[in-house]
PDB file of N, CA and C in Angstrom:
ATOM      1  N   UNK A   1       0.841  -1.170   0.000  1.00  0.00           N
ATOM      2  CA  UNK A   1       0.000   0.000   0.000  1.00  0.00           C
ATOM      3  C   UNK A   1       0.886   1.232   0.000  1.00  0.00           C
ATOM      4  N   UNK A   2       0.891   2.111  -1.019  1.00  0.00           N
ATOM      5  CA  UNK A   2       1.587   3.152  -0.899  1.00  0.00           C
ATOM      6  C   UNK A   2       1.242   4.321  -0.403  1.00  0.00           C
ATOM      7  N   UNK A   3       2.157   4.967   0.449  1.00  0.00           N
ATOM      8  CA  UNK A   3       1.318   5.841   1.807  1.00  0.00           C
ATOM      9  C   UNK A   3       2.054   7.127   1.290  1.00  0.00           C
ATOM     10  N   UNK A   4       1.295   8.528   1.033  1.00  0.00           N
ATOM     11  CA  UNK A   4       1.310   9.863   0.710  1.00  0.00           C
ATOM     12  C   UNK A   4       2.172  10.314   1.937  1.00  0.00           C
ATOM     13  N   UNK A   5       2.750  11.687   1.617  1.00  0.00           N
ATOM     14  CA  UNK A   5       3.919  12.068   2.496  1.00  0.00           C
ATOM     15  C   UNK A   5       2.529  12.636   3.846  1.00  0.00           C
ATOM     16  N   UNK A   6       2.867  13.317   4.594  1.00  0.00           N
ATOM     17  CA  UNK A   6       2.458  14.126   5.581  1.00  0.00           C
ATOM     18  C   UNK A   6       2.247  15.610   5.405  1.00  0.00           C
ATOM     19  N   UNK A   7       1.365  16.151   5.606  1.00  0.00           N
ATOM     20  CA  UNK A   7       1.576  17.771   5.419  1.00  0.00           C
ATOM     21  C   UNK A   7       0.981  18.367   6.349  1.00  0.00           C
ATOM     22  N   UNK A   8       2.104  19.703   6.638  1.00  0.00           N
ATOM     23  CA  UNK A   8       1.619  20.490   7.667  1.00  0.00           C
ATOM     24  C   UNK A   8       0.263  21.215   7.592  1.00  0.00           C
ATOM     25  N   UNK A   9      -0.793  21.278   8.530  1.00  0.00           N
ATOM     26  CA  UNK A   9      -1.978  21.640   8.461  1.00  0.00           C
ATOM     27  C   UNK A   9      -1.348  23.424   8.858  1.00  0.00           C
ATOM     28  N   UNK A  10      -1.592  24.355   7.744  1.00  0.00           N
ATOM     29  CA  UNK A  10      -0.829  25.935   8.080  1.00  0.00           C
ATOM     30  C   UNK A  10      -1.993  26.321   8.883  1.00  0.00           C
ATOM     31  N   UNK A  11      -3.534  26.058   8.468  1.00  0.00           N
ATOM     32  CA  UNK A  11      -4.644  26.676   8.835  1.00  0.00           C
ATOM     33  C   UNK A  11      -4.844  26.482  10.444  1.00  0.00           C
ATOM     34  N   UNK A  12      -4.365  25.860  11.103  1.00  0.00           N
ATOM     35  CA  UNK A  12      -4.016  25.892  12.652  1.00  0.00           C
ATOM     36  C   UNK A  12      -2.856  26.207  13.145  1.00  0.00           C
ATOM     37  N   UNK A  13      -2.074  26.529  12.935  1.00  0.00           N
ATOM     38  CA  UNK A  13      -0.788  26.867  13.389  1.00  0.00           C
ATOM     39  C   UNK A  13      -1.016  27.954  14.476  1.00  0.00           C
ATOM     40  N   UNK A  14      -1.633  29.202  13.859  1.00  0.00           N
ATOM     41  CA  UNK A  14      -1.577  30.009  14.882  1.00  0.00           C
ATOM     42  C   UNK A  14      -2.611  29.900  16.303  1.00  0.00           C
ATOM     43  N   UNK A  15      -3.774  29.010  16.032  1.00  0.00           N
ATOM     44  CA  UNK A  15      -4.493  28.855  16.503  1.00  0.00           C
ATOM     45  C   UNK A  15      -3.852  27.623  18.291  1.00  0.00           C
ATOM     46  N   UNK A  16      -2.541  27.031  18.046  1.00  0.00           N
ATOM     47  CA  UNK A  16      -2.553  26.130  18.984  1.00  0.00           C
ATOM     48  C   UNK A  16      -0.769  26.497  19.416  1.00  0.00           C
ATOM     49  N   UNK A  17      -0.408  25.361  19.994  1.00  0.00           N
ATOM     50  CA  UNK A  17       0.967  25.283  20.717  1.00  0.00           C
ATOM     51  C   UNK A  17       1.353  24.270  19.821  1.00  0.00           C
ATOM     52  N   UNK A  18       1.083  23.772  19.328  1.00  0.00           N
ATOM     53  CA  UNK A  18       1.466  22.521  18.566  1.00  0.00           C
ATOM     54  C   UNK A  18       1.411  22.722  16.776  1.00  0.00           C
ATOM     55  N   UNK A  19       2.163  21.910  16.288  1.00  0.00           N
ATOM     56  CA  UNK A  19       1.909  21.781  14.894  1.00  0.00           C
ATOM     57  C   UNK A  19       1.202  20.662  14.576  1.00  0.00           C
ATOM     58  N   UNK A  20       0.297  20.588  13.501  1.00  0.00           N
ATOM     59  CA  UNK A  20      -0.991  19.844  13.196  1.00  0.00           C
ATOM     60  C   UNK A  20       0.312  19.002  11.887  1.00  0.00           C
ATOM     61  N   UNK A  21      -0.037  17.816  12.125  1.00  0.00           N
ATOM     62  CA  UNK A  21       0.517  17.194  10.714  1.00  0.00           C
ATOM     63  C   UNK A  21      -0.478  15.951  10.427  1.00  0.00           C
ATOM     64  N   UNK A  22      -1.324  16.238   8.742  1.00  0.00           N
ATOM     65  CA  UNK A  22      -2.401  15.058   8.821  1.00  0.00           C
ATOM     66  C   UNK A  22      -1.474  14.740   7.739  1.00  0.00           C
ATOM     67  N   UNK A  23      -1.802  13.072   8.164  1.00  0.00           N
ATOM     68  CA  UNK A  23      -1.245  11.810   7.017  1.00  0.00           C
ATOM     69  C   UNK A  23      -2.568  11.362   6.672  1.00  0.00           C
ATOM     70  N   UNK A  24      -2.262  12.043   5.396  1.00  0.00           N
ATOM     71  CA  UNK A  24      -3.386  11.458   4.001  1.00  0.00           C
ATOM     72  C   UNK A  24      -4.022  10.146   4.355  1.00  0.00           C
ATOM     73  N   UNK A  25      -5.130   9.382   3.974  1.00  0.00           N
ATOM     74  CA  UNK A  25      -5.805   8.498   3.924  1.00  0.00           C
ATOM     75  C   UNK A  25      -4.800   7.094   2.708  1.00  0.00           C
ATOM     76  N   UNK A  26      -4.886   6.386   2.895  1.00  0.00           N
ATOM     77  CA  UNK A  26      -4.156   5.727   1.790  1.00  0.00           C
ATOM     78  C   UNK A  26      -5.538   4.364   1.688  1.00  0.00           C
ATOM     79  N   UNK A  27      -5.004   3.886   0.442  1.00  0.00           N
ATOM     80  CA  UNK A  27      -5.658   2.890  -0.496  1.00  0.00           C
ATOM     81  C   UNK A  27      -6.256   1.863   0.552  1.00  0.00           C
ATOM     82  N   UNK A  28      -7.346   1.283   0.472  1.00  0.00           N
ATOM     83  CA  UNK A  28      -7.726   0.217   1.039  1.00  0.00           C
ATOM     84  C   UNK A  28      -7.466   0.069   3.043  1.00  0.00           C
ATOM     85  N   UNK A  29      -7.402   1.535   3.085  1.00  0.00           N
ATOM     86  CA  UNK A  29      -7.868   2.027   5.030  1.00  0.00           C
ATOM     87  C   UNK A  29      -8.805   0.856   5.245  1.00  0.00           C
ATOM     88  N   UNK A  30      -8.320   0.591   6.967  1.00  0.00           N
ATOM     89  CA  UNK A  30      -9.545  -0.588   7.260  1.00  0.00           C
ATOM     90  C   UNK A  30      -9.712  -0.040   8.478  1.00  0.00           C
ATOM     91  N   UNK A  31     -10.713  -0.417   9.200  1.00  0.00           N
ATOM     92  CA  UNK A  31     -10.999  -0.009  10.783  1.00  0.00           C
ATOM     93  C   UNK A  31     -10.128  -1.253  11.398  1.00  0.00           C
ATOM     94  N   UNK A  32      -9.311  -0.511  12.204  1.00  0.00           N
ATOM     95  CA  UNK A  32      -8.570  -1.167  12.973  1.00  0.00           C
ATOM     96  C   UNK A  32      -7.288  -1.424  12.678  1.00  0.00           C
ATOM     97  N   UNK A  33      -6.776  -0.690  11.312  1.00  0.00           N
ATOM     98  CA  UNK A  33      -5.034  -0.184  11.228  1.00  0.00           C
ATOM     99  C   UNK A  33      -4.194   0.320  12.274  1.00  0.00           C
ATOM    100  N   UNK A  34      -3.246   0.169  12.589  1.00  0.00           N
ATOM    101  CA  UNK A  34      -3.157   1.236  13.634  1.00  0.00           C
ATOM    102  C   UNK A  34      -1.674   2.079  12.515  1.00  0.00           C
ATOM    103  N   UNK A  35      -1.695   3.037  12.908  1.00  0.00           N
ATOM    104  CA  UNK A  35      -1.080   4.154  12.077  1.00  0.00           C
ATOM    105  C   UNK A  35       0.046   4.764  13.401  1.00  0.00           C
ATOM    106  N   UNK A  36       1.103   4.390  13.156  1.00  0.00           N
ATOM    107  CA  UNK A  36       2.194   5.675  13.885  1.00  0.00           C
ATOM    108  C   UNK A  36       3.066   6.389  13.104  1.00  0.00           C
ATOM    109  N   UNK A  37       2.933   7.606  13.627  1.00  0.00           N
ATOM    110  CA  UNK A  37       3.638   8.908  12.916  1.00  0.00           C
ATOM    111  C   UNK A  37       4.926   9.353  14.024  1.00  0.00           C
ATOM    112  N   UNK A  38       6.322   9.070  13.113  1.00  0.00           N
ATOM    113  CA  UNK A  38       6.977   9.426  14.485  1.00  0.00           C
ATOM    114  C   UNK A  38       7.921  10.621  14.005  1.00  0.00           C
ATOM    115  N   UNK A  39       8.288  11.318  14.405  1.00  0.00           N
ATOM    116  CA  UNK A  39       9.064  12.648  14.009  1.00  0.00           C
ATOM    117  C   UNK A  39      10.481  12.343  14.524  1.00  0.00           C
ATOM    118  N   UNK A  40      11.171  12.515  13.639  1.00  0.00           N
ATOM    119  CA  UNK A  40      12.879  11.764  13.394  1.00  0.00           C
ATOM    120  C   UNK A  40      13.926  13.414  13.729  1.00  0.00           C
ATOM    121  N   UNK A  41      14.223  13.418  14.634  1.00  0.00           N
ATOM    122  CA  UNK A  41      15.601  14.938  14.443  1.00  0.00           C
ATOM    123  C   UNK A  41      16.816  13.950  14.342  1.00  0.00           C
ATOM    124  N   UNK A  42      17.431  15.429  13.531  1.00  0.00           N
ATOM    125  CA  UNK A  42      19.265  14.222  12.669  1.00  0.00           C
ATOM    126  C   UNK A  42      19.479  14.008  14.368  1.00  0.00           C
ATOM    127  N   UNK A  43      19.495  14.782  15.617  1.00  0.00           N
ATOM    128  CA  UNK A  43      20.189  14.219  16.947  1.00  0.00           C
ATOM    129  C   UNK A  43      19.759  13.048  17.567  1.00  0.00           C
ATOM    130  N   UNK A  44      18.633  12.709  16.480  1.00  0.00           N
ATOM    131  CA  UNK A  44      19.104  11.040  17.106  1.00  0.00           C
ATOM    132  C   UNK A  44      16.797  11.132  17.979  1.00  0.00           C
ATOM    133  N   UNK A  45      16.668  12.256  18.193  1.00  0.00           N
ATOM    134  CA  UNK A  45      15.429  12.480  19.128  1.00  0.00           C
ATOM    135  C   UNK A  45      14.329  12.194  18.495  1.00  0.00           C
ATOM    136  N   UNK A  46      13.076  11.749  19.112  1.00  0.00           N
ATOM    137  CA  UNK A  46      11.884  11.547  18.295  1.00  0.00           C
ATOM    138  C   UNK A  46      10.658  11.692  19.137  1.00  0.00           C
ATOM    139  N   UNK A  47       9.539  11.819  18.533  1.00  0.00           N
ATOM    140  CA  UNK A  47       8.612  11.771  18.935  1.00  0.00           C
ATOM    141  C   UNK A  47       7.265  11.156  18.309  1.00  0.00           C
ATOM    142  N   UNK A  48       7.152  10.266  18.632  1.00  0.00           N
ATOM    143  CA  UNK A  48       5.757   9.167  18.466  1.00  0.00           C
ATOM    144  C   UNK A  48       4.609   9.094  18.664  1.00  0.00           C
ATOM    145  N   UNK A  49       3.536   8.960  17.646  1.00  0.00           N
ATOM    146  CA  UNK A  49       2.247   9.022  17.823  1.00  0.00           C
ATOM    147  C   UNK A  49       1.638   8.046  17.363  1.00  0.00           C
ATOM    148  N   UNK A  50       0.471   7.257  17.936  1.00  0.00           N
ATOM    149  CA  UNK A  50       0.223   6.090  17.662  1.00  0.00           C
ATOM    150  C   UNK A  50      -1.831   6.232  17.289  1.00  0.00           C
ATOM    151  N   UNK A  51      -2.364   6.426  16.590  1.00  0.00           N
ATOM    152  CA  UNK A  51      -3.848   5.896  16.087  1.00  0.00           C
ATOM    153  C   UNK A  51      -4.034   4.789  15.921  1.00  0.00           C
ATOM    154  N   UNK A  52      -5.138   4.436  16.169  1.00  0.00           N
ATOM    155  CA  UNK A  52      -6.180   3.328  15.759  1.00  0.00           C
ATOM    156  C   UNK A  52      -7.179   4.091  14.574  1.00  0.00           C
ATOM    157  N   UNK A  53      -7.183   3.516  13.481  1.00  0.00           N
ATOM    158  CA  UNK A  53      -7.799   4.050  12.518  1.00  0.00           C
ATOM    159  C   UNK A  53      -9.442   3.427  12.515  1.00  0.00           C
ATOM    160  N   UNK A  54     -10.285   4.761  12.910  1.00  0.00           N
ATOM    161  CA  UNK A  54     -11.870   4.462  13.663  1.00  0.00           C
ATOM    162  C   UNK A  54     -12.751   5.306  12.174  1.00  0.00           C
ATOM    163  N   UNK A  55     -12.344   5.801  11.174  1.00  0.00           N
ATOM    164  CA  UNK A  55     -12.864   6.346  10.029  1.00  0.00           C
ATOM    165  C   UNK A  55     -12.420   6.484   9.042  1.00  0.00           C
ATOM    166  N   UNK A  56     -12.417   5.184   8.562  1.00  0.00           N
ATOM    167  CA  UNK A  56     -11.370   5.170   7.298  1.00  0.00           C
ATOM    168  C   UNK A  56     -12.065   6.192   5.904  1.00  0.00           C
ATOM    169  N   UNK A  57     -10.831   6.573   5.530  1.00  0.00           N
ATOM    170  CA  UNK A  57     -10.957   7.441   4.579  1.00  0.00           C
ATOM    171  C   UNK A  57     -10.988   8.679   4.815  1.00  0.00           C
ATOM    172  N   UNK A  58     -10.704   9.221   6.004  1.00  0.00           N
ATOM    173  CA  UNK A  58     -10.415  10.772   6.835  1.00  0.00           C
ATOM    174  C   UNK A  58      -8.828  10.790   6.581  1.00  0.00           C
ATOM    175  N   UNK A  59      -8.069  12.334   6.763  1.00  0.00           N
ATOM    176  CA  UNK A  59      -6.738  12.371   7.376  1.00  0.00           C
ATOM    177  C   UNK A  59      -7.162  12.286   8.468  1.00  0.00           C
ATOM    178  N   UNK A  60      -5.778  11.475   9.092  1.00  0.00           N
ATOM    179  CA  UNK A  60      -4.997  11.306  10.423  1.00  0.00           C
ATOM    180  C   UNK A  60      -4.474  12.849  10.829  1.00  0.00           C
ATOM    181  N   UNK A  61      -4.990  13.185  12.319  1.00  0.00           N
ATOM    182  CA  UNK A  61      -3.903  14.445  12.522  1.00  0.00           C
ATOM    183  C   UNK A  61      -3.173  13.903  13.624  1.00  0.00           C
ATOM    184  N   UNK A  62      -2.001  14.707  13.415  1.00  0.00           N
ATOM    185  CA  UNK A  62      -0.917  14.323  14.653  1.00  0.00           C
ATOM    186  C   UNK A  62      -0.926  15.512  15.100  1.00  0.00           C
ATOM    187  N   UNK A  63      -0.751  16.162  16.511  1.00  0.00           N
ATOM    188  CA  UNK A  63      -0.405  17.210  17.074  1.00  0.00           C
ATOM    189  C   UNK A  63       1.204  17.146  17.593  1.00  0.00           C
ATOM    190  N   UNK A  64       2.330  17.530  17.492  1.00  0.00           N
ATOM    191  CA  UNK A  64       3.629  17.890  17.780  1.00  0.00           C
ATOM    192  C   UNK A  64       3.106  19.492  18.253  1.00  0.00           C
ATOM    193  N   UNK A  65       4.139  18.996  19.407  1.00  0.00           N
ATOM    194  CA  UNK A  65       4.402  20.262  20.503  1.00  0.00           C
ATOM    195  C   UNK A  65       5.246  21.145  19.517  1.00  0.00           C
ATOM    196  N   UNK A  66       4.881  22.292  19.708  1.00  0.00           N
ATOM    197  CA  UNK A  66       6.067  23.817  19.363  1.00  0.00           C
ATOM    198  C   UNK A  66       7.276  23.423  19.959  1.00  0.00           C
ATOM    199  N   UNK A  67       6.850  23.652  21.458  1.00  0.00           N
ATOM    200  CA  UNK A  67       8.154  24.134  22.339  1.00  0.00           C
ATOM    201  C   UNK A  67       9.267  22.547  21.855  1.00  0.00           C
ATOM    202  N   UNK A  68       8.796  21.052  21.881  1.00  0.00           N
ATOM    203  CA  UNK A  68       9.786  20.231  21.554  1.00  0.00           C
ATOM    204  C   UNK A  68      10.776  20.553  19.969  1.00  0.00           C
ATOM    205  N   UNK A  69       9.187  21.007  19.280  1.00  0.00           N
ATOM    206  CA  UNK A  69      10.168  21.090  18.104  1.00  0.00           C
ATOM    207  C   UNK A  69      11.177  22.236  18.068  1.00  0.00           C
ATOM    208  N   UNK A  70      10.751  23.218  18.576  1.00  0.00           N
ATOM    209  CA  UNK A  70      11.655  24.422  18.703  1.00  0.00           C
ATOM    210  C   UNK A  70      13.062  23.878  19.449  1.00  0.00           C
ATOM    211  N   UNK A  71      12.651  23.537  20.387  1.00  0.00           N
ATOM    212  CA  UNK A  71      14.388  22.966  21.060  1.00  0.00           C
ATOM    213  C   UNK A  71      15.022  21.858  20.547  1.00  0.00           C
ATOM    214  N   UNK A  72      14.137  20.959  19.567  1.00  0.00           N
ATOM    215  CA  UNK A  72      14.842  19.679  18.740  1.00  0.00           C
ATOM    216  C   UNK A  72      15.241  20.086  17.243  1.00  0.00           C
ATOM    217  N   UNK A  73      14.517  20.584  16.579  1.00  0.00           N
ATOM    218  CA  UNK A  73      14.263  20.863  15.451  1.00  0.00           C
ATOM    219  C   UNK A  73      14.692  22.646  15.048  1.00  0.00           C
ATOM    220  N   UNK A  74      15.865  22.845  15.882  1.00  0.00           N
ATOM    221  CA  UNK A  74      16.551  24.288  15.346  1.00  0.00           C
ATOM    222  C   UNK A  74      16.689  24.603  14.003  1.00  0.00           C
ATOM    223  N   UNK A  75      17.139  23.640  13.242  1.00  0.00           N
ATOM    224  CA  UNK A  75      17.179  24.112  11.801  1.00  0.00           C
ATOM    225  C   UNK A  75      15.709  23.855  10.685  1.00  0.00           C
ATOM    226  N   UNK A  76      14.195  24.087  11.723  1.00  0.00           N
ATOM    227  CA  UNK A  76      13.422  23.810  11.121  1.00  0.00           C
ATOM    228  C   UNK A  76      12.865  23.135   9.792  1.00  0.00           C
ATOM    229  N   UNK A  77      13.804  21.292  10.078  1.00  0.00           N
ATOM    230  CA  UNK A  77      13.376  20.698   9.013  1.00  0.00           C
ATOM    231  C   UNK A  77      12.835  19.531   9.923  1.00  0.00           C
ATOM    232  N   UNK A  78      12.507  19.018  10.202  1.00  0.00           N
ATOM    233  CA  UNK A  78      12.074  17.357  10.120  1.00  0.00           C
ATOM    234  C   UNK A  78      12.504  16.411   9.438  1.00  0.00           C
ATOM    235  N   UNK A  79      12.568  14.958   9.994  1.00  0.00           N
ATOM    236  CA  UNK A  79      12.218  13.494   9.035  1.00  0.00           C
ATOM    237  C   UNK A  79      10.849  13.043   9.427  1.00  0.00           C
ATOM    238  N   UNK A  80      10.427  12.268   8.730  1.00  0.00           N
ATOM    239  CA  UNK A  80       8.627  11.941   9.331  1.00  0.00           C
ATOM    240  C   UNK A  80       8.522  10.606   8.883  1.00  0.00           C
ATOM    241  N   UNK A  81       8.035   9.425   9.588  1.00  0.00           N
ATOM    242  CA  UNK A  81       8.034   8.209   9.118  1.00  0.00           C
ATOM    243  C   UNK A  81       6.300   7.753   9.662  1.00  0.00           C
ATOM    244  N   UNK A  82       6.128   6.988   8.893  1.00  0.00           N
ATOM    245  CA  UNK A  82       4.507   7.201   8.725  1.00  0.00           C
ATOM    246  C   UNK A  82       4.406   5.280   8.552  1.00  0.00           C
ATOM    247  N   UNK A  83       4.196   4.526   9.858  1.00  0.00           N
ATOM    248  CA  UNK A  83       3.682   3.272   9.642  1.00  0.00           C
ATOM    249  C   UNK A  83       2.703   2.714  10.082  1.00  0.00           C
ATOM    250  N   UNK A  84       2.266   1.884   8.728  1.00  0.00           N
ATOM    251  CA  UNK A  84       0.625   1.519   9.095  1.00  0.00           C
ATOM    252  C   UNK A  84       0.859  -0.262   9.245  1.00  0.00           C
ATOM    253  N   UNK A  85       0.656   0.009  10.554  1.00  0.00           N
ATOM    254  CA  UNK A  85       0.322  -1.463  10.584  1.00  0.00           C
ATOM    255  C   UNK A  85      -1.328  -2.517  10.521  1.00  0.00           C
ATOM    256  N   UNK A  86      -1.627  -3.464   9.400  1.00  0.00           N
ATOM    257  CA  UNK A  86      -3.066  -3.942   9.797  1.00  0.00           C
ATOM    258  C   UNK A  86      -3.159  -4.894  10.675  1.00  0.00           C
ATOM    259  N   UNK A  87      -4.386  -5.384  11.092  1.00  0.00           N
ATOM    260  CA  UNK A  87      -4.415  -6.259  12.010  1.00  0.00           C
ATOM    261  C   UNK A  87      -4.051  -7.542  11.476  1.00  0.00           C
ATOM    262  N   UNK A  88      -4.098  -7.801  10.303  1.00  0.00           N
ATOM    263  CA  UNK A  88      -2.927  -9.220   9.914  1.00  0.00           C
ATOM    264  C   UNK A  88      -1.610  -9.638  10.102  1.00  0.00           C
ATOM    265  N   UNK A  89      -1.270  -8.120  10.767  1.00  0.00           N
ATOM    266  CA  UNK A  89       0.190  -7.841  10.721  1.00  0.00           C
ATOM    267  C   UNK A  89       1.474  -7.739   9.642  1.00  0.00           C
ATOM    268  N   UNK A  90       0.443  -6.996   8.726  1.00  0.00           N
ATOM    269  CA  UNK A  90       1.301  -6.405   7.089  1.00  0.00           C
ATOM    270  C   UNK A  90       1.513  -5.323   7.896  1.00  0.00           C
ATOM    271  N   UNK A  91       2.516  -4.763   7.172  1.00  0.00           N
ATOM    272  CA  UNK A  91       2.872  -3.342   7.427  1.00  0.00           C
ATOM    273  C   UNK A  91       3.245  -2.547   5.976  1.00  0.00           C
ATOM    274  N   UNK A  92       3.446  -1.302   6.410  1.00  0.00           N
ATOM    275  CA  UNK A  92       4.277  -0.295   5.308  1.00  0.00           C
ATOM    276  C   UNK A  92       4.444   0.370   5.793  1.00  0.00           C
ATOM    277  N   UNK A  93       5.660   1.388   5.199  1.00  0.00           N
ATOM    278  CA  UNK A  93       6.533   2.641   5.785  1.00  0.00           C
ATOM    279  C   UNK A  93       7.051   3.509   4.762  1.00  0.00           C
ATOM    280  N   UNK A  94       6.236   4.812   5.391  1.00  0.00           N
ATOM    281  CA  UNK A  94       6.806   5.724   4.511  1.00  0.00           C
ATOM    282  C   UNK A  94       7.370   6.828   5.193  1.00  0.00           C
ATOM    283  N   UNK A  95       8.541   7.540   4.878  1.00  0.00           N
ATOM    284  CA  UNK A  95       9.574   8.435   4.894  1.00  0.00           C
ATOM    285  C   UNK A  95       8.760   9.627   4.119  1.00  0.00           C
ATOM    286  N   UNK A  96       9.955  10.807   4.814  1.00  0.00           N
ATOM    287  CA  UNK A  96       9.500  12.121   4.016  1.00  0.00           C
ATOM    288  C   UNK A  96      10.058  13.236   4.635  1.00  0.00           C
ATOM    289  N   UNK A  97      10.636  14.229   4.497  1.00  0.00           N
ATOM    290  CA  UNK A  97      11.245  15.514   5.316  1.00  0.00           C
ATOM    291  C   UNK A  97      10.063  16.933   4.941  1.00  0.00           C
ATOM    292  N   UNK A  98       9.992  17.734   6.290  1.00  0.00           N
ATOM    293  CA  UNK A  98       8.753  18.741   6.288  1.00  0.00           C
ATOM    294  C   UNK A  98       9.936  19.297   6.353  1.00  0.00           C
ATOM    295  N   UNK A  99       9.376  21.232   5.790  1.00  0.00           N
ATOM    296  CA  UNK A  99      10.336  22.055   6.360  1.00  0.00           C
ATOM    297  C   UNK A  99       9.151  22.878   7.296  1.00  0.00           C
ATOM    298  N   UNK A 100       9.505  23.371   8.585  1.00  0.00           N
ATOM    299  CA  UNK A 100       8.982  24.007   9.406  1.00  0.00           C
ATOM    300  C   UNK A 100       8.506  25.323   9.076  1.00  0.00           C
ATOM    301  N   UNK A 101       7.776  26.040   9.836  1.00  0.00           N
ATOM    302  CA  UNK A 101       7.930  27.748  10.277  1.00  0.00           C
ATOM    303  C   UNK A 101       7.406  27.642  11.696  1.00  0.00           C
ATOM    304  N   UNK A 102       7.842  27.432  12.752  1.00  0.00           N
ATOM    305  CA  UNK A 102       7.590  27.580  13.694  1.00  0.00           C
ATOM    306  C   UNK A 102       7.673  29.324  14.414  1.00  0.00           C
TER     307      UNK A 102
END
């Protein structure tokens, strides 16, 4: 299953503390995927988010904190890895680099 990159939601940004990142819907969504989005800095740091997919065919949003990314993510880029696991236990993984404006 090939999984679309991630994109920053701009239309909330100012509205929260966090950055909004929805991962696109991909091909053949089932109830009960579970989906983790984990945010990769080159220092090695990350941060992990884990769904249960309850409406297939919606984006996924992830909320990331400001203040982490601001103190991890100084040169406002990201890595973003996006895996869906089903309950058969297939998986896929997709990669991708955001650039920030925090």
């Amino acid at each position: 299953m090939p999984l679309s990159p991630p994109v920053i939601n701009e239309n909330a940004r100012s509205l929260s503390d966090s950055t909004q990142i929805e991962v696109p819907s991909y091909l053949n969504v089932s109830i009960g995927d579970v989906v983790k989005f984990e945010v990769v800095i080159s220092t090695g740091e990350r941060s992990e988010h884990t769904i249960n997919v309850t409406q297939p065919g919606q984006p996924m949003t992830f909320e990331v904190p400001n203040d982490w990314l601001r103190k991890n993510a100084p040169n406002a880029q990201i890595n973003t890895r996006v895996t869906v696991t089903r309950p058969s236990g297939n998986f896929a993984v997709g990669e991708s680099t955001l650039d920030l404006k925090i």
